[in-house]
Protein backbone atom coordinates (compact mmCIF):
# COMPACT_ATOMS: atom_id res chain seq x y z
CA UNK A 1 2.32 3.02 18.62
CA UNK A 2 1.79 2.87 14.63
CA UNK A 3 2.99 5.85 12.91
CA UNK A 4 0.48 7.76 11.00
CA UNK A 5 -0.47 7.24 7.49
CA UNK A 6 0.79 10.02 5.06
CA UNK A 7 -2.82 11.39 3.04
CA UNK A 8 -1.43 9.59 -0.52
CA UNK A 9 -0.79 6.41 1.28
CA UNK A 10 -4.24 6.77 3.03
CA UNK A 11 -5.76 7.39 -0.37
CA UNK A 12 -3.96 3.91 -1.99
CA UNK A 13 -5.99 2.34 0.89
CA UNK A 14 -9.56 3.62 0.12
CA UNK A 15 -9.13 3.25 -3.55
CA UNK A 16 -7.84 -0.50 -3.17
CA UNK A 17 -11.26 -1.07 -1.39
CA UNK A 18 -13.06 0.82 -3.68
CA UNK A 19 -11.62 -1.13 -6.25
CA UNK A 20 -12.22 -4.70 -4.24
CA UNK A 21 -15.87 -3.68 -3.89
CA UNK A 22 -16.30 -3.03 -7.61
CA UNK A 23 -14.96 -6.47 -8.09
CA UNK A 24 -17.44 -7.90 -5.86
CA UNK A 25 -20.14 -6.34 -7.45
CA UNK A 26 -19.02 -7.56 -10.66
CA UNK A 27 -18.80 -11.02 -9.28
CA UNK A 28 -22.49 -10.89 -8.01
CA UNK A 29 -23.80 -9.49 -11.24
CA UNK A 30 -24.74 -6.10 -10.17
CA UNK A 31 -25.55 -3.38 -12.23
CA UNK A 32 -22.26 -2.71 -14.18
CA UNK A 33 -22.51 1.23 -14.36
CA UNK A 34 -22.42 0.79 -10.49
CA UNK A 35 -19.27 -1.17 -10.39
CA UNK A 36 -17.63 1.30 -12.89
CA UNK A 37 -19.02 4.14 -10.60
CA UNK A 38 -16.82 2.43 -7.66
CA UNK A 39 -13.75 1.88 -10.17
CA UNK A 40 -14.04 5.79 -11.43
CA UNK A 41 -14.25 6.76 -7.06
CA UNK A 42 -11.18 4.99 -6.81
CA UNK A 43 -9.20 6.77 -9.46
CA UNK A 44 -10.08 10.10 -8.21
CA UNK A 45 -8.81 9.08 -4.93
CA UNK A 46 -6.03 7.78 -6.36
CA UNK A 47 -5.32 11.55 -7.95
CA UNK A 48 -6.04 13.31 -4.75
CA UNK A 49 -3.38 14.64 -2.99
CA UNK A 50 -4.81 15.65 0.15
């Protein structure tokens, strides 16, 4: 059985994603306030601690 995740390793994970998904929309030539809007998600996760 995996161990659990710790909450600040969990957090790394969802802001990586967050952060893949801005690229993505980036790529595709979305609206660019809504790929900064997933980039600034993923620093506040980043900065939670719980």
């Amino acid at each position: 059985m995996k161990p659990a995740r710790t909450v600040p390793e969990r957090n790394r994970l969802i802001a990586e994603r967050l952060r893949q998904a801005a690229d993505l929309l980036e790529r595709q030539g979305a609206n660019p306030y809504r790929a900064r809007a997933y980039r600034e998600a993923a620093r506040v996760v980043d900065g939670l601690e719980t």
